[in-house]
Protein backbone atom coordinates (compact mmCIF):
# COMPACT_ATOMS: atom_id res chain seq x y z
CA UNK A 1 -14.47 33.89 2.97
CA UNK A 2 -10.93 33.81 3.33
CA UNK A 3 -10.77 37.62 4.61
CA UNK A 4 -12.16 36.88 7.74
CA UNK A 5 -9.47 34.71 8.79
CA UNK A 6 -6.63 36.75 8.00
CA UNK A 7 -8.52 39.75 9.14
CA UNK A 8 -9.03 37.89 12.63
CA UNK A 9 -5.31 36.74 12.48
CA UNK A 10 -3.70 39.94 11.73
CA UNK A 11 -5.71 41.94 14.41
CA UNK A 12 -4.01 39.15 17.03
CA UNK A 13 -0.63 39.86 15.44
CA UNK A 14 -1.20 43.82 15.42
CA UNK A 15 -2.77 43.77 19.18
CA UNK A 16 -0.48 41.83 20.55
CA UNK A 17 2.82 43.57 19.47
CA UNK A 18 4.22 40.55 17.30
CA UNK A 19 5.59 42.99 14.63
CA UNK A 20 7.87 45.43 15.07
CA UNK A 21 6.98 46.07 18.32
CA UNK A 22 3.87 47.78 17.47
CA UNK A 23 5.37 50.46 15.33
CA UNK A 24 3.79 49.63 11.94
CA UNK A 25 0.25 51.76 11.09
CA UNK A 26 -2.70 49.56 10.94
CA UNK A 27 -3.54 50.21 7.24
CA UNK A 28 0.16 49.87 6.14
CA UNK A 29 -0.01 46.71 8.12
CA UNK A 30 -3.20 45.13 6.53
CA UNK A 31 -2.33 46.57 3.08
CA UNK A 32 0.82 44.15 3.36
CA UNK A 33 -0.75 41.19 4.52
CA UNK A 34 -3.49 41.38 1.56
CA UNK A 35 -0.76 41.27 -0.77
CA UNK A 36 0.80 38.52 0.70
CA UNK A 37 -2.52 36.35 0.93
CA UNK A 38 -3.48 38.01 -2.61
CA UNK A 39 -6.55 39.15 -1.09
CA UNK A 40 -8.50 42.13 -1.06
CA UNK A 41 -9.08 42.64 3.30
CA UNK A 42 -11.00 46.44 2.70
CA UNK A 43 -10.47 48.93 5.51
CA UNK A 44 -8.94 47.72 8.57
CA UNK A 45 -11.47 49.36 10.97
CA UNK A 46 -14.43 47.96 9.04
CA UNK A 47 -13.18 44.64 9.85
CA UNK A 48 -12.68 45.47 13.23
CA UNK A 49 -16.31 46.72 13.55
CA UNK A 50 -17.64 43.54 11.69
CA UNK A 51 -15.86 40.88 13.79
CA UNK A 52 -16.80 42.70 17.20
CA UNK A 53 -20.42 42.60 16.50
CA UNK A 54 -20.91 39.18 15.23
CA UNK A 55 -23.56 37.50 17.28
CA UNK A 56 -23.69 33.65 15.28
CA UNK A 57 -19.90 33.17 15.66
CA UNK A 58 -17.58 33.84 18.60
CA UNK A 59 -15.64 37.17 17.60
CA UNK A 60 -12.51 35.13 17.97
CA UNK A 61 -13.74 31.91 16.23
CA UNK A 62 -10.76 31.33 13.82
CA UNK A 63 -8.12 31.55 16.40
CA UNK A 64 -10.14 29.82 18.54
CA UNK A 65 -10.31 27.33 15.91
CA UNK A 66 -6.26 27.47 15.30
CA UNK A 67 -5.91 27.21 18.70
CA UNK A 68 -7.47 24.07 19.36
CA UNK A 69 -6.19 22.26 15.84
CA UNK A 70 -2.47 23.43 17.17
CA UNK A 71 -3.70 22.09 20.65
CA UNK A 72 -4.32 18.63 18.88
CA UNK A 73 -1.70 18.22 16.56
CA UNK A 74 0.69 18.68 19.81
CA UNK A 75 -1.39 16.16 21.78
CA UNK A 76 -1.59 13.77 19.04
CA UNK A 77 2.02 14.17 19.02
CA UNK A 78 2.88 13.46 21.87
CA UNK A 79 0.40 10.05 22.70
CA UNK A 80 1.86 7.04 23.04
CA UNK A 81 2.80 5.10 19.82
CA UNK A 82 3.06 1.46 20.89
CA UNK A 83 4.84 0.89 17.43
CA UNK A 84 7.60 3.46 18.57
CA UNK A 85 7.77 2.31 22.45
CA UNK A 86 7.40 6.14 23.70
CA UNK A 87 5.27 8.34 24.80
């Protein structure tokens, strides 16, 4: 479900200040992002409640996911390409 993503990522973004300095209203804020991702992401505080009790997955699980692809992608980067002589 591609909710649950989005949901996970904009509750980082919200939480954490990244726009507009924490001015914008939750619901405005969600009701924007499911119009950008064309997807329907329901009431704001229902997906808070439904990601803080899951018990199969870590509540964090896609940006714990994000993180560690990102995580790669820089070390993979950065390894040593014999073909390029660096590092």
């Amino acid at each position: 479900m591609m909710a649950v993503p989005v949901l996970g990522l904009g509750l980082f973004c919200l939480f954490v200040y990244f726009f507009d300095n924490g001015k914008v209203g939750i619901t405005e804020f969600f009701e924007r992002m499911g119009r950008c991702f064309e997807i329907d992401l329901g009431l704001p505080k229902r997906g808070f409640d439904d990601l803080s009790s899951r018990k199969r997955l870590s509540r964090t699980h896609f940006l714990e996911v994000l993180w560690e692809r990102l995580n790669k992608k820089f070390d993979d980067a950065d390894a040593y390409d014999p073909g390029k002589g660096r590092y």
